[in-house]
N, C-alpha and C. Protein backbone atom coordinates (compact mmCIF):
# COMPACT_ATOMS: atom_id res chain seq x y z
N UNK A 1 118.06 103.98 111.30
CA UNK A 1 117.02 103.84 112.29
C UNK A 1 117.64 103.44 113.61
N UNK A 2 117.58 103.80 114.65
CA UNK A 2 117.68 104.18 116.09
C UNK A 2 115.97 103.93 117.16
N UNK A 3 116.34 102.96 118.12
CA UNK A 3 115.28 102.58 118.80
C UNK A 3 115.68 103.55 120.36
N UNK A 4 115.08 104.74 120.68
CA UNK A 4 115.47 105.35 121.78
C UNK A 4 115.04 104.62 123.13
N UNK A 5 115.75 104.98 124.09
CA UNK A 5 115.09 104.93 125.94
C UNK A 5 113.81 104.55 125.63
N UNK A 6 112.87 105.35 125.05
CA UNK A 6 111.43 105.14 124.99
C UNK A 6 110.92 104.12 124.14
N UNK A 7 111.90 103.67 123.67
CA UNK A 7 110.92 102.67 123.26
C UNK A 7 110.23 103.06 121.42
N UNK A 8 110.83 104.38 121.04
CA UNK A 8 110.02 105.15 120.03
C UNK A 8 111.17 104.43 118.69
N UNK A 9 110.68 104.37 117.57
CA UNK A 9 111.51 104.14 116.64
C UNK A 9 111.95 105.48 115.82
N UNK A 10 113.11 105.80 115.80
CA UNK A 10 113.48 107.33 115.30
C UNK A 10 114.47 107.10 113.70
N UNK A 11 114.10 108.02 112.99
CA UNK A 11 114.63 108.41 111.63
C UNK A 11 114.94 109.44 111.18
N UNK A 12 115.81 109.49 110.27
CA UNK A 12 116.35 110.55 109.84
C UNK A 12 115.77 111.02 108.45
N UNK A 13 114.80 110.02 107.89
CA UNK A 13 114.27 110.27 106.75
C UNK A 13 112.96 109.76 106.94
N UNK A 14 111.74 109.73 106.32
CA UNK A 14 110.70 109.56 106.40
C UNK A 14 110.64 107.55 105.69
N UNK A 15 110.27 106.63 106.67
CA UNK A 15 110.57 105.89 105.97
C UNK A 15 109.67 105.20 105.24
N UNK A 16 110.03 104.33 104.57
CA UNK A 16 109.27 103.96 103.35
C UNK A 16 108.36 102.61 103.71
N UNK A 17 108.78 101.98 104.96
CA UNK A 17 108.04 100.94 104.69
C UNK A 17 107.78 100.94 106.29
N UNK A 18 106.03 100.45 106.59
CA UNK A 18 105.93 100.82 108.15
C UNK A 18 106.82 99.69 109.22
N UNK A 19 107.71 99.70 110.04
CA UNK A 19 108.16 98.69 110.45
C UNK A 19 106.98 97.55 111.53
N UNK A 20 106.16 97.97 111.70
CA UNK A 20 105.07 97.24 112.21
C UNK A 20 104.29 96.44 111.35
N UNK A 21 103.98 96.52 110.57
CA UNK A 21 102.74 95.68 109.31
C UNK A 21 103.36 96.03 107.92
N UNK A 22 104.79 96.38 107.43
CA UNK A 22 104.95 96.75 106.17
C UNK A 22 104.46 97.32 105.32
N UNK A 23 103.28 98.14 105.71
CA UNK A 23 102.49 99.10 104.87
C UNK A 23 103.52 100.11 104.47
N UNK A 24 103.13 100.27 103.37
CA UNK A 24 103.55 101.72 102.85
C UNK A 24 102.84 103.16 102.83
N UNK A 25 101.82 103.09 103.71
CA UNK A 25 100.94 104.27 104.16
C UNK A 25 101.35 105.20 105.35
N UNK A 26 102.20 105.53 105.05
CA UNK A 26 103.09 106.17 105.86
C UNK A 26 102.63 107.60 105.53
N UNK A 27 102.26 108.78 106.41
CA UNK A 27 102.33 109.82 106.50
C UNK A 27 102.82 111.04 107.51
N UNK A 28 103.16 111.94 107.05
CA UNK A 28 103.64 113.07 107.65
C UNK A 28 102.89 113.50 108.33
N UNK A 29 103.06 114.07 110.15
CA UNK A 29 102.62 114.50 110.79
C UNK A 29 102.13 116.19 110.73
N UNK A 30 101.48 116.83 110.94
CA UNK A 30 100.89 118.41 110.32
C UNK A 30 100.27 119.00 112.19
N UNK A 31 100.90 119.78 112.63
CA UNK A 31 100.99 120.82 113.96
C UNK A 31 100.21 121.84 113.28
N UNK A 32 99.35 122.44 114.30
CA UNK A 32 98.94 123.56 114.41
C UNK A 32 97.28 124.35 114.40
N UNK A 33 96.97 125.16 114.46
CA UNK A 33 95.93 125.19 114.65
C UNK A 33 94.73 125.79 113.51
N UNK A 34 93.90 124.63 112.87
CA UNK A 34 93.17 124.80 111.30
C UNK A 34 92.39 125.65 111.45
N UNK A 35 92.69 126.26 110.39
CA UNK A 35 92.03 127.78 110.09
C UNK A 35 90.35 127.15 109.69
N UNK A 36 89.32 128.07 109.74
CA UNK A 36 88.03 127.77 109.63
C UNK A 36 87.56 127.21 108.19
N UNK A 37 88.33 127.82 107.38
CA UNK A 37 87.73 127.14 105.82
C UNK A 37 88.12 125.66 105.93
N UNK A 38 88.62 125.08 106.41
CA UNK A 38 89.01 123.47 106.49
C UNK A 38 88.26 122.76 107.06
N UNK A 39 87.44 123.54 107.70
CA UNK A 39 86.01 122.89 108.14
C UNK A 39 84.45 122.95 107.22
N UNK A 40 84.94 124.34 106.85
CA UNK A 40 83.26 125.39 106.54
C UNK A 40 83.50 124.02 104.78
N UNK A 41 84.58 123.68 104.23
CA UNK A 41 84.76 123.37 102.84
C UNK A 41 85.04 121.60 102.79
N UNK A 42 84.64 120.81 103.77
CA UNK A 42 85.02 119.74 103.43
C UNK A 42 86.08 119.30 103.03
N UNK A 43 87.03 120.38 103.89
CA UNK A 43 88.65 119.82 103.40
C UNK A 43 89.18 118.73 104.49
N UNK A 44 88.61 118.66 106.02
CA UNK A 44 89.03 117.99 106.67
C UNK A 44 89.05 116.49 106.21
N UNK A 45 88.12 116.02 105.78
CA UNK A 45 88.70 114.51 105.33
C UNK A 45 89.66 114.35 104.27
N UNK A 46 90.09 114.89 103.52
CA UNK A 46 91.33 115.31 102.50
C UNK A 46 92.27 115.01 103.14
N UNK A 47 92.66 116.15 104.08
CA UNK A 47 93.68 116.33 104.79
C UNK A 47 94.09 115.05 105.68
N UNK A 48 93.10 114.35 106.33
CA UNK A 48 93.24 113.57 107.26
C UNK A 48 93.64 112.36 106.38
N UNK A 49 93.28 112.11 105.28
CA UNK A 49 94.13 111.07 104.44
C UNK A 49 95.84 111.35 103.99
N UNK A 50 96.02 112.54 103.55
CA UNK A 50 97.31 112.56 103.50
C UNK A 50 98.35 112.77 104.29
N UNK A 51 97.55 113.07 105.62
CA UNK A 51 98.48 113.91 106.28
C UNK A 51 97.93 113.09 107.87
N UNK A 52 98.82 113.26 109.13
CA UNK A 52 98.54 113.17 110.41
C UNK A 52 98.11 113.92 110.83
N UNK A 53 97.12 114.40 111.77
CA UNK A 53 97.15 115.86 112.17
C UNK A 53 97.64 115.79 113.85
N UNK A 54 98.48 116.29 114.02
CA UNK A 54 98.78 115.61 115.52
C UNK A 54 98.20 116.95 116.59
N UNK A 55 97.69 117.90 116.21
CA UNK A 55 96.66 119.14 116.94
C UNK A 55 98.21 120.12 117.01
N UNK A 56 97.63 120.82 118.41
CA UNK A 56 98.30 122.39 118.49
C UNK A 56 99.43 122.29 118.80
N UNK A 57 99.67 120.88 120.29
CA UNK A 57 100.73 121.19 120.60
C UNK A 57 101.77 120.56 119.94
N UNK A 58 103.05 121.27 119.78
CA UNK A 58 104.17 120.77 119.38
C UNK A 58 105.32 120.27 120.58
N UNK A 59 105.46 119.17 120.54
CA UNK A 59 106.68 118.35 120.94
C UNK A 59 107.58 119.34 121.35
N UNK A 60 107.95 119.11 122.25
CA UNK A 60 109.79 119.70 122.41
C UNK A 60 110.80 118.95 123.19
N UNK A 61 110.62 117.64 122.66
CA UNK A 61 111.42 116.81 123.94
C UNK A 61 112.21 116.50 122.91
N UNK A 62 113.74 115.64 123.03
CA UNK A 62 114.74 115.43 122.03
C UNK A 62 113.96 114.74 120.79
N UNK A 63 113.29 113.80 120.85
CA UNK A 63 112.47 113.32 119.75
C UNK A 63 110.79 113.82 119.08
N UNK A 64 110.62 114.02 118.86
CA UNK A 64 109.73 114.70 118.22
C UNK A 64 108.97 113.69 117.04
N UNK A 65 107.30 113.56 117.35
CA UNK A 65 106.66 112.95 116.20
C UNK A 65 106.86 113.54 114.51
N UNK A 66 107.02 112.59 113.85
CA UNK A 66 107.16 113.00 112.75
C UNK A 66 106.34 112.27 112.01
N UNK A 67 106.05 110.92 111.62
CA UNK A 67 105.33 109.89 110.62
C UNK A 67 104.31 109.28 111.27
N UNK A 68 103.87 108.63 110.21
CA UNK A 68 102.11 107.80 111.14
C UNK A 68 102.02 106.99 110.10
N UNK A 69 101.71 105.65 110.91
CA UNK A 69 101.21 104.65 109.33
C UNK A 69 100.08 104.54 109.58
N UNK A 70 98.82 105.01 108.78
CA UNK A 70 97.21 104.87 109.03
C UNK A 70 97.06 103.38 108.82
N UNK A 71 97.94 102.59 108.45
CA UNK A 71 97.31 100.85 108.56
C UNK A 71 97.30 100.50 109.73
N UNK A 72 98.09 101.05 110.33
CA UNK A 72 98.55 100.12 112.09
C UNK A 72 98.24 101.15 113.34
N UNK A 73 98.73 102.41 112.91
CA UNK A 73 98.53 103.19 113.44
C UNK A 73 100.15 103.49 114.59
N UNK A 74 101.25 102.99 114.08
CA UNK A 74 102.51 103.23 114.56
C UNK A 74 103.03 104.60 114.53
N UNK A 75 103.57 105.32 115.35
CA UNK A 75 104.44 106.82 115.03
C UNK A 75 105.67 106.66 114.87
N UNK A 76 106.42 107.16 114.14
CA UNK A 76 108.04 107.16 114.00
C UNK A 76 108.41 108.31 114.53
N UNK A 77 109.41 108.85 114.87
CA UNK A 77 110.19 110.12 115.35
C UNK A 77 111.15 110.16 114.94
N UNK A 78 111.33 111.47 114.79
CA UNK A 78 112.82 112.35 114.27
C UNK A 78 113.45 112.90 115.40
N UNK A 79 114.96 113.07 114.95
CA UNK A 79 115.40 114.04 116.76
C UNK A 79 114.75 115.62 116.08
N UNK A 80 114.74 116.09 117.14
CA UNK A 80 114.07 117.34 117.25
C UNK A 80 115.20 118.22 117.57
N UNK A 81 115.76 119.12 116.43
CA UNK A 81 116.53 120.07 116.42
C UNK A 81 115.78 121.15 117.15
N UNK A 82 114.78 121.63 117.30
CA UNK A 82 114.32 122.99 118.07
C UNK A 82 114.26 122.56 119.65
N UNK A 83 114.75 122.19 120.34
CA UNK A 83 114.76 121.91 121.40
C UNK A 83 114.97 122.90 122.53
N UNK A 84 114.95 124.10 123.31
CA UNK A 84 115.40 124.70 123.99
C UNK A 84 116.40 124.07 125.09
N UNK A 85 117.13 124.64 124.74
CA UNK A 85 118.26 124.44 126.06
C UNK A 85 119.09 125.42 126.85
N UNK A 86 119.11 125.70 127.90
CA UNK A 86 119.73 126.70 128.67
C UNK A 86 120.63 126.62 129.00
C-alpha cells in the first residue's frame, strides 16, 4: 500500500480490511453503462450490494478507482495500466 500526491490510498490487490473503520465490506468497483433488464428485473439492488457502481465514465488518470467500503464509504485505487500516453 502506497499513499499518492492525492491523498488516495493505492493497492495492488484488493484489500481485505477497510483502512478507515476496519470493515471488511470492501467491494469492487463495476464501469459502464446497465443494460435495461437490470432495471425492468429488480437486479439493481443486488448489484449495488456486491458491487460499486461507479457509472459510465472510466478514469484515466495514473490511479484509477478500484474498491469501496459500503461501511465508511472510503475508495482505494489501483495504478491504472490503460493510461494513454503520447
Amino acid at each position: 500500500m502506497l499513499i499518492n500526491q492525492q491523498g488516495q490510498y493505492v493497492y495492488k490487490t484488493k484489500p481485505r480490511r477497510c483502512r478507515n473503520c476496519a470493515s471488511k465490506a470492501i467491494v469492487s468497483y463495476v464501469f459502464g453503462f446497465p443494460v435495461d433488464f437490470v432495471f425492468e428485473d429488480q437486479l439493481l439492488p443486488r448489484l449495488q450490494q456486491q458491487y460499486q457502481i461507479g457509472g459510465c465514465a472510466i478514469e484515466l488518470g495514473e490511479f484509477a478507482k478500484s474498491w469501496h467500503c459500503k461501511n465508511c464509504g472510503m475508495d482505494f485505487y489501483k495504478k491504472n495500466n490503460n493510461v494513454y500516453r503520447e
